[in-house]
N, C-alpha and C. Protein backbone atom coordinates (compact mmCIF):
# COMPACT_ATOMS: atom_id res chain seq x y z
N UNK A 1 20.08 21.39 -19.11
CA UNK A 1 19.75 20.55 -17.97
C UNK A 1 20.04 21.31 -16.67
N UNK A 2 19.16 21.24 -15.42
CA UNK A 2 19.32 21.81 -14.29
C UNK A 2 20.51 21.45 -13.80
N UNK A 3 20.94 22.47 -13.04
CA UNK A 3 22.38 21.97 -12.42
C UNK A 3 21.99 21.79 -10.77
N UNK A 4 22.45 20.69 -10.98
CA UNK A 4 21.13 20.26 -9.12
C UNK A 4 22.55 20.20 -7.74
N UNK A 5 22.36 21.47 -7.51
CA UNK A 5 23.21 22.45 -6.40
C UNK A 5 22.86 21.40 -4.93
N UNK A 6 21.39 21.02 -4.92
CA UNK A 6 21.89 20.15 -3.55
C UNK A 6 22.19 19.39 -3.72
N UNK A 7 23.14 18.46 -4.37
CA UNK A 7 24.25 17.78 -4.30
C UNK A 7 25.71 18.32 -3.48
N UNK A 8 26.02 20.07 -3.80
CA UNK A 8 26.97 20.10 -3.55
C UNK A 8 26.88 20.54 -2.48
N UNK A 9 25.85 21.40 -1.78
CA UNK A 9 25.46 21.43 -1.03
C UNK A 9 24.24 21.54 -0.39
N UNK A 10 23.88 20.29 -0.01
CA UNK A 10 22.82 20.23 0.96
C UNK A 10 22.05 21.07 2.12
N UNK A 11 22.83 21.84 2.44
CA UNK A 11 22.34 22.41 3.69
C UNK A 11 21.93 24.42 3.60
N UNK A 12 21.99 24.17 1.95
CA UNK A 12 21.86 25.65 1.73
C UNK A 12 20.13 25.48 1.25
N UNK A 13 19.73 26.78 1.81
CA UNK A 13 18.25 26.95 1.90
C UNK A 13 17.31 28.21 0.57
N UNK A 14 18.45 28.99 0.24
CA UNK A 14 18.12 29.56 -0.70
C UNK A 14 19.22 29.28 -2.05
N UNK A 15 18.52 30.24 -3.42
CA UNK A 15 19.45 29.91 -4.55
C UNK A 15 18.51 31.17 -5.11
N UNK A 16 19.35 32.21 -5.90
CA UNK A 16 18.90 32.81 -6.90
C UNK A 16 19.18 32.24 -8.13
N UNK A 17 18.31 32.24 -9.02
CA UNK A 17 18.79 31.77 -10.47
C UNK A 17 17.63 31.99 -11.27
N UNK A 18 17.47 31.16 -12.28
CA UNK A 18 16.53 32.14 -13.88
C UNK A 18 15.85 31.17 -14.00
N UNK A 19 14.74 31.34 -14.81
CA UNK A 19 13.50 30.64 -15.42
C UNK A 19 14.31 30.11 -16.80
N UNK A 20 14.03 28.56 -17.22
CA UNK A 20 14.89 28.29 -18.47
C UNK A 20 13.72 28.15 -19.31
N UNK A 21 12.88 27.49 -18.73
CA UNK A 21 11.29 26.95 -19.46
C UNK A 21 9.95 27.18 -19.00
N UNK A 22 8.70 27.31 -19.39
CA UNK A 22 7.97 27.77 -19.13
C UNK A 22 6.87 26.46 -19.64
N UNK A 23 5.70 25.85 -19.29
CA UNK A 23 4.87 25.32 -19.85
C UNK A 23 3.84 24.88 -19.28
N UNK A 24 2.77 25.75 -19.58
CA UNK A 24 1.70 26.07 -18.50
C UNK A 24 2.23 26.26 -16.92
N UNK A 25 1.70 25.23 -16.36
CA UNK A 25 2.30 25.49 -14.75
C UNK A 25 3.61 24.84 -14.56
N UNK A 26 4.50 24.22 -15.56
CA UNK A 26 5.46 23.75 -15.03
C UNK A 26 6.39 24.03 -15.50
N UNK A 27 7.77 23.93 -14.85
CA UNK A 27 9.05 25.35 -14.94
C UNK A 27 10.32 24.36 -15.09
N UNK A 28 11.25 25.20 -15.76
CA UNK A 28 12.11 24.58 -15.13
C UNK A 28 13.56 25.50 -15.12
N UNK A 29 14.32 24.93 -14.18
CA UNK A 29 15.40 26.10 -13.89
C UNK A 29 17.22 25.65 -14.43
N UNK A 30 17.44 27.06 -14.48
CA UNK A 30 18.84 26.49 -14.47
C UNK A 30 19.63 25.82 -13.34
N UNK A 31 18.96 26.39 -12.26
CA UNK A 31 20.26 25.60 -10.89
C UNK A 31 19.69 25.12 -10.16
N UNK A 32 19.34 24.75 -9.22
CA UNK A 32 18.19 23.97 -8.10
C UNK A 32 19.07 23.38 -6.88
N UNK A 33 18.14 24.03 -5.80
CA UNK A 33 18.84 23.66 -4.89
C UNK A 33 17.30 22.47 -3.93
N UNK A 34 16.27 22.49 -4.67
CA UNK A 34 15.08 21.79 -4.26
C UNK A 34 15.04 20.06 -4.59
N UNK A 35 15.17 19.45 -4.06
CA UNK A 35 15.67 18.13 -4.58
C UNK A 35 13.70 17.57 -4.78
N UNK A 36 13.75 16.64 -6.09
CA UNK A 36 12.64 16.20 -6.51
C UNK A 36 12.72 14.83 -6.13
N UNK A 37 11.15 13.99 -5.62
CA UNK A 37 11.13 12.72 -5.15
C UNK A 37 11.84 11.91 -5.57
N UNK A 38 13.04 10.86 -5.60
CA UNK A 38 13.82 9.86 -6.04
C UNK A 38 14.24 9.01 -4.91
N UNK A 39 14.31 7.57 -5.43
CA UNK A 39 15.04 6.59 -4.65
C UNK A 39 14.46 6.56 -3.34
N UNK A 40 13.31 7.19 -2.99
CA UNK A 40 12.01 6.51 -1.85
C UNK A 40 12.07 8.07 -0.71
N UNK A 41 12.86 8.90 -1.22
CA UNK A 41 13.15 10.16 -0.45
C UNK A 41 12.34 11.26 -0.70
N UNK A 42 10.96 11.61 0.20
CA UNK A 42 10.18 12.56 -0.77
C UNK A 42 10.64 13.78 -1.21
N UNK A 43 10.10 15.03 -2.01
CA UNK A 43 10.41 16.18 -2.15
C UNK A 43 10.80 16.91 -1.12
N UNK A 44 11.80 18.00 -1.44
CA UNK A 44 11.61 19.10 -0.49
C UNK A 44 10.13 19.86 -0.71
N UNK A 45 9.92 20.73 -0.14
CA UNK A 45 8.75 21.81 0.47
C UNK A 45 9.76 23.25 -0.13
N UNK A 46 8.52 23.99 -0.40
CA UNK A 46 9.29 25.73 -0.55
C UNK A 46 8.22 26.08 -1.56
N UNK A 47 8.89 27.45 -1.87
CA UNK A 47 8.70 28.15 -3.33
C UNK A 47 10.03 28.10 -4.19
N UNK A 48 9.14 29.32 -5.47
CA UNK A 48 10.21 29.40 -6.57
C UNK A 48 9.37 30.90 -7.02
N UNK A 49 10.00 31.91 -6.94
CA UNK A 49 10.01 33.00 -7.53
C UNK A 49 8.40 33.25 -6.47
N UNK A 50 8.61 33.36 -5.58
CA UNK A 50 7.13 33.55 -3.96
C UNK A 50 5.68 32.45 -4.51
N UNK A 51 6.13 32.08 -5.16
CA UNK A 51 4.84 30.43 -5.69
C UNK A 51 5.54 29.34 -5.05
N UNK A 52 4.60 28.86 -4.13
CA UNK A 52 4.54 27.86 -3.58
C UNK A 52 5.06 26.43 -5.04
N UNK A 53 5.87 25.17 -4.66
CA UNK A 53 5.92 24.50 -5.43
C UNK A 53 4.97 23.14 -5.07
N UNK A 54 3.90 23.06 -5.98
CA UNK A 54 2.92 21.63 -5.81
C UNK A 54 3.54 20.37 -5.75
N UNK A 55 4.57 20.35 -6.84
CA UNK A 55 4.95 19.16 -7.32
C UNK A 55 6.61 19.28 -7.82
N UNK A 56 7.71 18.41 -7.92
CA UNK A 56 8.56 18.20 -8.22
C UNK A 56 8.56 16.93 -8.95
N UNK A 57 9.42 16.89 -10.07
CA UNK A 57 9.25 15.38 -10.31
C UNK A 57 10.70 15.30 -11.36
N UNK A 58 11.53 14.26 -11.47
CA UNK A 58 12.41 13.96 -12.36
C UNK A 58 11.78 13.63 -13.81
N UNK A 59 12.75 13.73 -15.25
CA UNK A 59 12.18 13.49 -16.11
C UNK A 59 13.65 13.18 -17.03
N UNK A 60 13.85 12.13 -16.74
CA UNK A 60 15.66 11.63 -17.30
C UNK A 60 15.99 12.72 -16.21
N UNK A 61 17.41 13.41 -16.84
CA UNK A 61 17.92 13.85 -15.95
C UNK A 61 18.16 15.14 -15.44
N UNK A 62 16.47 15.77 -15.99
CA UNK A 62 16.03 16.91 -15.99
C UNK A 62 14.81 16.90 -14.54
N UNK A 63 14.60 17.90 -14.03
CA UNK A 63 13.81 18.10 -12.72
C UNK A 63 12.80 19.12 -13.37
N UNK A 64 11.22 18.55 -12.99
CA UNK A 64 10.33 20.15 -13.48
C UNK A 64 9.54 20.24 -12.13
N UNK A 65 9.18 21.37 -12.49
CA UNK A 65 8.40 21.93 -11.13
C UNK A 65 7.39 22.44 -11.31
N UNK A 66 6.27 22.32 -10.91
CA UNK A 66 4.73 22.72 -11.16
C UNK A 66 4.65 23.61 -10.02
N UNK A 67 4.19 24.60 -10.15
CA UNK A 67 3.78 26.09 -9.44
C UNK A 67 1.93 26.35 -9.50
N UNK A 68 1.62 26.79 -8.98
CA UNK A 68 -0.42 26.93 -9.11
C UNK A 68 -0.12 27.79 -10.21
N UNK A 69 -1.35 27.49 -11.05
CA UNK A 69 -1.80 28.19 -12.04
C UNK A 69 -2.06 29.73 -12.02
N UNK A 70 -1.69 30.55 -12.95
CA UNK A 70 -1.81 31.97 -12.62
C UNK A 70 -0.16 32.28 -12.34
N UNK A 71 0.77 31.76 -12.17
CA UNK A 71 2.33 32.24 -12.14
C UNK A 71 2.16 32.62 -13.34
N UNK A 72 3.20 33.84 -12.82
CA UNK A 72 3.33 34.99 -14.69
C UNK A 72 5.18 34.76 -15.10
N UNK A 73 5.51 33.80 -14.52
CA UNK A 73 7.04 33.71 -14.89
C UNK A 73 7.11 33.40 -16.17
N UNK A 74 8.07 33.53 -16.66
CA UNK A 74 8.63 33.83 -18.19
C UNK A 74 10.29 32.89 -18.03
N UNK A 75 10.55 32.50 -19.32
CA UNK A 75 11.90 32.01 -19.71
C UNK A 75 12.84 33.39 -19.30
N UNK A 76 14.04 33.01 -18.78
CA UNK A 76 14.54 34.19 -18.21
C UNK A 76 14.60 34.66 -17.05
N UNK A 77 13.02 34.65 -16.79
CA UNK A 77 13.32 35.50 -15.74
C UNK A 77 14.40 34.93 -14.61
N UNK A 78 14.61 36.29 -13.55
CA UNK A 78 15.63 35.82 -12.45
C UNK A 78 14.47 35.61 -11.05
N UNK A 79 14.31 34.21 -10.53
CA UNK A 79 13.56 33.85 -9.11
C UNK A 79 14.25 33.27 -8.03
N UNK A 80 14.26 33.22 -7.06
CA UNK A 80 14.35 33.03 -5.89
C UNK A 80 13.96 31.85 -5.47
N UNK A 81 14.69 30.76 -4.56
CA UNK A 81 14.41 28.99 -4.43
C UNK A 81 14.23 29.41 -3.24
N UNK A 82 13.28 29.37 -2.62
CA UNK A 82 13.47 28.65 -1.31
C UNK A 82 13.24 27.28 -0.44
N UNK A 83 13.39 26.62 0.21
CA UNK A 83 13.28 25.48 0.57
C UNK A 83 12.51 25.26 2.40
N UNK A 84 12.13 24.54 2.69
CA UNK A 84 11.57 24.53 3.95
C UNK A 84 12.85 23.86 4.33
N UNK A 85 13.78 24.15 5.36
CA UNK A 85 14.68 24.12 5.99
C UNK A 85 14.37 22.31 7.11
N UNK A 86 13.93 22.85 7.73
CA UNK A 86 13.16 21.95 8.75
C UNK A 86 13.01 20.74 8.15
N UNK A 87 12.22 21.14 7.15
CA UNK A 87 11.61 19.53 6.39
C UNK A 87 12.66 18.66 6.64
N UNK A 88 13.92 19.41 5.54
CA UNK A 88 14.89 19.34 4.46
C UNK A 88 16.07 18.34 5.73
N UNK A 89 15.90 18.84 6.54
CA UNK A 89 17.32 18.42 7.34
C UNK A 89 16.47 17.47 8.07
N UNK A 90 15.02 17.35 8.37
CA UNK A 90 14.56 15.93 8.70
C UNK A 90 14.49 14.76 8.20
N UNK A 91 14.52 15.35 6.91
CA UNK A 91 14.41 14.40 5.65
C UNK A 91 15.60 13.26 5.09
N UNK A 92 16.98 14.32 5.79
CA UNK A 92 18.68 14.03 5.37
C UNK A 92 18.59 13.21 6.60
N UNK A 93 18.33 13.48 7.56
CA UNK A 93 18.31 12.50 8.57
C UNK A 93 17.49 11.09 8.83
N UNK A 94 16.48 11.38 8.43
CA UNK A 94 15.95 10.06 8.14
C UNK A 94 16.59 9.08 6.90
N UNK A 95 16.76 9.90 5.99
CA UNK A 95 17.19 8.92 4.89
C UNK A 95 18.20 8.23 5.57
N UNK A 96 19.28 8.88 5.97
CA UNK A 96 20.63 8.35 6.44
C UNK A 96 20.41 7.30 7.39
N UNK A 97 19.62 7.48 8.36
CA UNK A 97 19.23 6.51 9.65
C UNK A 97 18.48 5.49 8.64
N UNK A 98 18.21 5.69 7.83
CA UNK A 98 16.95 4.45 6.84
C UNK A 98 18.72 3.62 6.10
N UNK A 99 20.15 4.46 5.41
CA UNK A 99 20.68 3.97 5.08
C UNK A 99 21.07 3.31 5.95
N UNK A 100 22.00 3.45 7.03
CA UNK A 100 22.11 2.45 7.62
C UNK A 100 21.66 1.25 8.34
N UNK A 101 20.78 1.61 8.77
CA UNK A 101 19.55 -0.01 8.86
C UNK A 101 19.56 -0.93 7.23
N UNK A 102 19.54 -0.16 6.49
CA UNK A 102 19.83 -1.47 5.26
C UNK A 102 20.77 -1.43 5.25
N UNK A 103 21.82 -1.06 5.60
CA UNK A 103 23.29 -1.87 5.62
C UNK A 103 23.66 -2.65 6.50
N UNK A 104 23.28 -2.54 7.68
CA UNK A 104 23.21 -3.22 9.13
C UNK A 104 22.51 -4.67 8.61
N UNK A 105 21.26 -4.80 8.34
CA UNK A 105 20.37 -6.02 7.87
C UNK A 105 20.76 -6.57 6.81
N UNK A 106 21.34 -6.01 5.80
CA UNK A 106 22.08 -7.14 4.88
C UNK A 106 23.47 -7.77 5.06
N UNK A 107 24.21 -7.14 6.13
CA UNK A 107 25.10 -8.01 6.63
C UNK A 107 24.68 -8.85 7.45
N UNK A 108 23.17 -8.77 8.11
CA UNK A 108 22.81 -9.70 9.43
C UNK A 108 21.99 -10.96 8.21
N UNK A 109 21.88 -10.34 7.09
CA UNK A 109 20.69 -11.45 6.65
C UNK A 109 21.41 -11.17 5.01
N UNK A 110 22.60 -11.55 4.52
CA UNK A 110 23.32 -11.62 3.40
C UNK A 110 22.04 -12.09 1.83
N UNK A 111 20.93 -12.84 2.32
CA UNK A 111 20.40 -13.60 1.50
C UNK A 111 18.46 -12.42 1.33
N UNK A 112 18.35 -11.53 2.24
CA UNK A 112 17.62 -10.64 1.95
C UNK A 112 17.14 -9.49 0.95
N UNK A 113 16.07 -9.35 0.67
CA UNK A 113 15.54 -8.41 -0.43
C UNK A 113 15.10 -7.31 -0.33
N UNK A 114 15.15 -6.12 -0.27
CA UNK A 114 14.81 -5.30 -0.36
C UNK A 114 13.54 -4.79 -1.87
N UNK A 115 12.39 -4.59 -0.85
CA UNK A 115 11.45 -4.33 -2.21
C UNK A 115 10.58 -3.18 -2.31
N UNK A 116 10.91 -2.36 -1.18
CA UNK A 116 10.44 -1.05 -1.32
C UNK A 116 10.82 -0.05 -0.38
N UNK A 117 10.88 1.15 -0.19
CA UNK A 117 11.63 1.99 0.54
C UNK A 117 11.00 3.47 0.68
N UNK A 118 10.63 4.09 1.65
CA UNK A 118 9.88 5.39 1.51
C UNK A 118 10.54 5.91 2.91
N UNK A 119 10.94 7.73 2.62
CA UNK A 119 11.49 8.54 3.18
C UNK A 119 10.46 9.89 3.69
N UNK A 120 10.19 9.91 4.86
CA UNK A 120 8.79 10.80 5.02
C UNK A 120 9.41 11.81 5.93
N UNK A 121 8.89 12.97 6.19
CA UNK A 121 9.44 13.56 6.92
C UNK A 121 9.41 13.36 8.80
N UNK A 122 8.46 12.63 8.86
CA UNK A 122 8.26 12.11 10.36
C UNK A 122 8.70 10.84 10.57
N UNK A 123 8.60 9.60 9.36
CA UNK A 123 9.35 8.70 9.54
C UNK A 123 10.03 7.93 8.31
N UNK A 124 11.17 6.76 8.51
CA UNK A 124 10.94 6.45 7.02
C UNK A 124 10.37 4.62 7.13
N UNK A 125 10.91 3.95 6.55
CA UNK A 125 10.12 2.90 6.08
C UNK A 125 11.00 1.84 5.27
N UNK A 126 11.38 0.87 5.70
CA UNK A 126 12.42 -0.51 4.16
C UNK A 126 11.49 -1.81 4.69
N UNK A 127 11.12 -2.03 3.22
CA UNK A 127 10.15 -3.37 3.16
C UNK A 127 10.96 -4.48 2.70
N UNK A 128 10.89 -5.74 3.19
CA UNK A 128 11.59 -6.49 2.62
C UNK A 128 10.96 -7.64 2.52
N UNK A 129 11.64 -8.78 1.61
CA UNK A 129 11.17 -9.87 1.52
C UNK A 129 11.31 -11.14 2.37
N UNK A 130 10.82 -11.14 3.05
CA UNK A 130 11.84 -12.13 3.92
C UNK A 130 10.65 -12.87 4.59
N UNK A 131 10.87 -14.38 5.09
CA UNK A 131 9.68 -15.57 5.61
C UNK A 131 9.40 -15.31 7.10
N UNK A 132 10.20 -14.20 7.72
CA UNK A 132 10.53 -14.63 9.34
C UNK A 132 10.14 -13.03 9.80
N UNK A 133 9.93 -13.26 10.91
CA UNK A 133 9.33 -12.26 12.04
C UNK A 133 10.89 -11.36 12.55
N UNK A 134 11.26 -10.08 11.82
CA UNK A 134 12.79 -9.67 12.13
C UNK A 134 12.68 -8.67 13.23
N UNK A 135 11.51 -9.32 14.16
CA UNK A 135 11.24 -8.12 15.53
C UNK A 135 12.80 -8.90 16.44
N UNK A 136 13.41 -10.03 16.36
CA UNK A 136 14.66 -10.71 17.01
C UNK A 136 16.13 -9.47 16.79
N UNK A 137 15.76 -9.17 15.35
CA UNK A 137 17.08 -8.52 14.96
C UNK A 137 16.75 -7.15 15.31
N UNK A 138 16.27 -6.74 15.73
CA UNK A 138 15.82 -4.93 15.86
C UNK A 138 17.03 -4.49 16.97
N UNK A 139 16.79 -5.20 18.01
CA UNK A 139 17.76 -4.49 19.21
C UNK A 139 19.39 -4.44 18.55
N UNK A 140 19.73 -5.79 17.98
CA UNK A 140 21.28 -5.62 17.27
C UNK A 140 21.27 -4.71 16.26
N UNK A 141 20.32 -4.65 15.50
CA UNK A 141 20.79 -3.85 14.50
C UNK A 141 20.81 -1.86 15.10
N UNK A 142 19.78 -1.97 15.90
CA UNK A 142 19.48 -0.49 16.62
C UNK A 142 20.66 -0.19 17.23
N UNK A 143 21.54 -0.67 18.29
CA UNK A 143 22.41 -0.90 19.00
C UNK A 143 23.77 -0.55 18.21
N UNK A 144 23.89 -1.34 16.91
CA UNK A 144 24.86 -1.10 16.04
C UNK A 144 24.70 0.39 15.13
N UNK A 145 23.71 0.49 15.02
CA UNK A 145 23.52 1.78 14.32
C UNK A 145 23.91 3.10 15.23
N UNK A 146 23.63 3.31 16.39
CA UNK A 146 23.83 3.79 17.48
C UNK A 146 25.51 3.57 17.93
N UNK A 147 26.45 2.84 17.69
CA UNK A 147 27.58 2.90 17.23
C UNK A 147 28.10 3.73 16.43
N UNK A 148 27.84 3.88 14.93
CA UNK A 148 27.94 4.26 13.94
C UNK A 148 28.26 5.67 14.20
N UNK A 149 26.50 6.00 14.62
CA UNK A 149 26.31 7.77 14.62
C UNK A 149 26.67 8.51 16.03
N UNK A 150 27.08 7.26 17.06
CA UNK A 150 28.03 8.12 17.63
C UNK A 150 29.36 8.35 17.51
N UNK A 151 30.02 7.11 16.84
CA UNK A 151 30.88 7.98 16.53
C UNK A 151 30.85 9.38 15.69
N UNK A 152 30.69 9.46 15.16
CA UNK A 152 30.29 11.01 14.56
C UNK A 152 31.70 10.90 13.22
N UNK A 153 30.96 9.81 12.19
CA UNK A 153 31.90 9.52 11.10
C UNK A 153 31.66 10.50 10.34
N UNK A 154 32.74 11.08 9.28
CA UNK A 154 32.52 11.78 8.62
C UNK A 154 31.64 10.82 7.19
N UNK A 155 30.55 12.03 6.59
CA UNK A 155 29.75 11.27 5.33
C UNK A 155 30.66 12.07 3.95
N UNK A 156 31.02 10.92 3.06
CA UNK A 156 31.53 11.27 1.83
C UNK A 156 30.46 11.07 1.07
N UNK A 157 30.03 11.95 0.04
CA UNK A 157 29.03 12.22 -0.97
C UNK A 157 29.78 12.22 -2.45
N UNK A 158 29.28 11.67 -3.06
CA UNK A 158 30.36 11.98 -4.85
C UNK A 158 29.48 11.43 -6.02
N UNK A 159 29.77 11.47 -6.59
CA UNK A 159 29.36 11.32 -8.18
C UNK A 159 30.36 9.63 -8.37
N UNK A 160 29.85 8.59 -9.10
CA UNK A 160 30.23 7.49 -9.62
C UNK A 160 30.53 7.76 -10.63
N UNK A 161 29.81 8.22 -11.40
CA UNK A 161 29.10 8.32 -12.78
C UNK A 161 28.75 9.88 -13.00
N UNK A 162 29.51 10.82 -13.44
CA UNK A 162 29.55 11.98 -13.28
C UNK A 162 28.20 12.39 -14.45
N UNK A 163 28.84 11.88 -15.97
CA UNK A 163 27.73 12.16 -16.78
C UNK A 163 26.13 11.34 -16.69
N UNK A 164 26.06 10.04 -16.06
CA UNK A 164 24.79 9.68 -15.93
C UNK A 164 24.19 9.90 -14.46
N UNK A 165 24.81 11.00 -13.59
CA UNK A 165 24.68 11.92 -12.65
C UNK A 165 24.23 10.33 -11.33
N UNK A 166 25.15 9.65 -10.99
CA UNK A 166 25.21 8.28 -10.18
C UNK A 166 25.92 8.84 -9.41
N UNK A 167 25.34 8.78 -7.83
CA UNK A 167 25.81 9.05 -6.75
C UNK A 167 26.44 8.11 -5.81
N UNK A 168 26.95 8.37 -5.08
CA UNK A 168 27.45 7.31 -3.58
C UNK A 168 27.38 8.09 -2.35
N UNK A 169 27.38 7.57 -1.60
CA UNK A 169 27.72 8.00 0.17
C UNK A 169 28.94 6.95 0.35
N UNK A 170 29.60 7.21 1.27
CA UNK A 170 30.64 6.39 1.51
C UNK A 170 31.15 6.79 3.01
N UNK A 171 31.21 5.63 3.88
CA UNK A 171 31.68 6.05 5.32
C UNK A 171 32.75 4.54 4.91
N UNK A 172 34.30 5.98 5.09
CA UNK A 172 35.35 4.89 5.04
C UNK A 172 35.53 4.00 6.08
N UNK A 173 35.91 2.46 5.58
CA UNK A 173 35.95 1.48 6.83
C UNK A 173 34.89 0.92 6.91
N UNK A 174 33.80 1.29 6.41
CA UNK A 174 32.07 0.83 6.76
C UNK A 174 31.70 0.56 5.27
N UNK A 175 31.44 1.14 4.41
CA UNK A 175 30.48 0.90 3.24
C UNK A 175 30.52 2.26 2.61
N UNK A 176 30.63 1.84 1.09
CA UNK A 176 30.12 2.69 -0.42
C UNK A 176 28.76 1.88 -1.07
N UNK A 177 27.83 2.97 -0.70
CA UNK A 177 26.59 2.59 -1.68
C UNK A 177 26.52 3.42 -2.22
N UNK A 178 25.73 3.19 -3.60
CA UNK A 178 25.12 4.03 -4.27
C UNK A 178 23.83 4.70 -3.87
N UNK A 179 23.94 6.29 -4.11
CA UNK A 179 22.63 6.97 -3.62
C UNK A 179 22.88 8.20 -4.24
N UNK A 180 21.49 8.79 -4.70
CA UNK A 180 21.62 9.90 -5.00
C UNK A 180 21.31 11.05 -4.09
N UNK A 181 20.79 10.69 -3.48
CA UNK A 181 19.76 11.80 -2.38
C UNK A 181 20.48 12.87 -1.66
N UNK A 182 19.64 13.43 -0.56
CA UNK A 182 20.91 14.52 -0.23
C UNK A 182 21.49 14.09 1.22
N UNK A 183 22.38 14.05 1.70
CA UNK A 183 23.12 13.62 2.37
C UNK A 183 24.05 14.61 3.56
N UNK A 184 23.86 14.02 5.10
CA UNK A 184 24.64 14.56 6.32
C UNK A 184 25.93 14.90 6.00
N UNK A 185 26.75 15.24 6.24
CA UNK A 185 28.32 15.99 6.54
C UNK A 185 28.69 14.52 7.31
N UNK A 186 27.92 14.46 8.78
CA UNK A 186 28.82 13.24 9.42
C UNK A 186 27.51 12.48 10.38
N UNK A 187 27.82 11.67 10.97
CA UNK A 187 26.99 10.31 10.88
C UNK A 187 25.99 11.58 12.20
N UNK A 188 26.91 11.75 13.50
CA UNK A 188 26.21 12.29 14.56
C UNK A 188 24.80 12.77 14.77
N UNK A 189 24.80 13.59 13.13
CA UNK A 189 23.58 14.49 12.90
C UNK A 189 22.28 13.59 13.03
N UNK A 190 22.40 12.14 12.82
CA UNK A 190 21.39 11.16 12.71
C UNK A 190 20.32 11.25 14.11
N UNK A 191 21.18 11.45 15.16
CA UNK A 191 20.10 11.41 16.53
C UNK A 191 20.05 10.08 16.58
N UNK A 192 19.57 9.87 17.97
CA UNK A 192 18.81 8.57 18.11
C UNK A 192 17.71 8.04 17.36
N UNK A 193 17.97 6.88 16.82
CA UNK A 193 16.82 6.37 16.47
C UNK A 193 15.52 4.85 17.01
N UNK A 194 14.79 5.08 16.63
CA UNK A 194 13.87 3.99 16.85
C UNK A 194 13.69 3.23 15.84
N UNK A 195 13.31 1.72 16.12
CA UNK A 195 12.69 1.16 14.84
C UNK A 195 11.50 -0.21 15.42
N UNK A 196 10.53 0.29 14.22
CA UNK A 196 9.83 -0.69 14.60
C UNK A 196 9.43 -1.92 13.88
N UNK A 197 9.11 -3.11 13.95
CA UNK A 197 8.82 -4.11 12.89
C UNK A 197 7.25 -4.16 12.76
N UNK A 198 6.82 -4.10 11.52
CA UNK A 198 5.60 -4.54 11.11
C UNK A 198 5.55 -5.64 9.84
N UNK A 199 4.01 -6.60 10.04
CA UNK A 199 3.90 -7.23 9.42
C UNK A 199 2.96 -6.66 7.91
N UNK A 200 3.52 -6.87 6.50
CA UNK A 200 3.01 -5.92 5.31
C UNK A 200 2.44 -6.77 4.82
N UNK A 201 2.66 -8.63 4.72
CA UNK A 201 1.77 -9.40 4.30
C UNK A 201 2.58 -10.56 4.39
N UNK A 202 2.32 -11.71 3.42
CA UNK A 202 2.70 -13.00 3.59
C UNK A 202 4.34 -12.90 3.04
N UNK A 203 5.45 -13.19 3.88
CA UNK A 203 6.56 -13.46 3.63
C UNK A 203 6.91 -12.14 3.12
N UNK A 204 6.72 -10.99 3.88
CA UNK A 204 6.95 -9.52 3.64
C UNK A 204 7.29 -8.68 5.41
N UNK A 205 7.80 -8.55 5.23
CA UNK A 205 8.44 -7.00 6.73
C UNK A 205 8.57 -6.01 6.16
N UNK A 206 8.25 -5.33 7.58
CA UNK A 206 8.70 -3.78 7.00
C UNK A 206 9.50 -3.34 8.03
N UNK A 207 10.50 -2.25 8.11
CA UNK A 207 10.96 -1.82 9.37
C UNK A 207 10.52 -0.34 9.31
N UNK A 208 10.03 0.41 10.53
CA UNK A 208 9.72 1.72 10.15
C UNK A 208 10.73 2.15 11.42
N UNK A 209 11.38 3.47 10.85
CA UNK A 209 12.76 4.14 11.51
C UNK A 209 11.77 5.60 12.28
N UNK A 210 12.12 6.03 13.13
CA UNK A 210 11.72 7.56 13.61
C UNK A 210 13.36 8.27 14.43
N UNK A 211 13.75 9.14 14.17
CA UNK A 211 14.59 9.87 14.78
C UNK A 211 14.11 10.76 15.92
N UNK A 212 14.79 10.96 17.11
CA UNK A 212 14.49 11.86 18.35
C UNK A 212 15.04 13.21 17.81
């Protein structure tokens, strides 16, 4: 099984390591520092051994990676990760600014649903279930979030569940959720954010987040 390095650290952009599997276009490695789509957070961007990567995808608790057709890699061999940097740290930032808005809104609305969630690199996105127009709650919850990340809290990252690889974030004093994704050092990095309310359909919201 891959040993998935951005966990421990996030903010590293390369990784040397080996080819474990080979099958047609899709690979898979011993160490990875490329995190694959999960929990509404898209892929990183990069290569693997100078091949661009098409696709990432989880498979239990294994990660494979599809490369264009015509890669001559082999089991073994030793390749090179790289990651789009930029994406990667837009990506940690949005998620985080997306976590706290759902933590902010389920203390404002205890009886709310969350029913879908997407992490983009320009913006992210939490859909919820709810009967009412939550353009009222935007300024409190924006306002409070903007609290948060100025203080400049430190972010705890860990394992729950070491062998069924279950993550948390945890800002002491504030909240432990579960998350696997990859995650800030400390709140600051978040920037200002925006949020906007849209209507997704009958007795449905969405909030969409953008960072400055």
């Amino acid at each position: 099984m891959t040993r998935k390095l951005f966990w421990d650290d996030p903010y590293r952009t390369e990784l040397d390591t080996q080819v474990v599997s080979v099958t047609g276009a899709e690979i898979t490695l011993a160490e990875t520092i490329f995190y694959a789509e999960s929990g509404g957070q898209e892929s990183d961007a990069g290569s693997i051994g100078g091949w661009p990567v098409l696709n990432a995808r989880k498979d239990g608790l294994e990660i494979i990676y599809t490369l264009a057709e015509g890669n001559d890699l082999k089991p073994g061999d030793p390749v090179r990760q790289c990651i789009d940097w930029e994406r990667r740290y837009r990506l940690m930032r949005l998620h985080f600014a997306a976590e706290l808005v759902l933590e902010l809104v389920y203390r404002a609305l205890p009886s709310v649903e969350k029913i879908g969630a997407h992490i983009a690199a320009n913006k992210a996105r939490i859909d919820f279930a709810w009967p009412e127009n939550l353009s009222g709650l935007l300024p409190t919850i924006q306002t409070q979030a903007h609290d948060l990340i100025a203080a400049d809290h430190p972010i705890r990252s860990a394992f729950s569940d070491e062998a069924a690889q279950r993550r948390y974030w945890e800002i002491e004093g504030f909240a432990r959720v579960s998350c696997g994704g990859t995650h800030l050092r400390r709140t600051s990095e978040v920037g200002l954010i925006d949020l906007k309310r849209r209507n997704v359909g009958k007795e449905k919201e969405r909030i969409e987040i953008t960072v400055q």
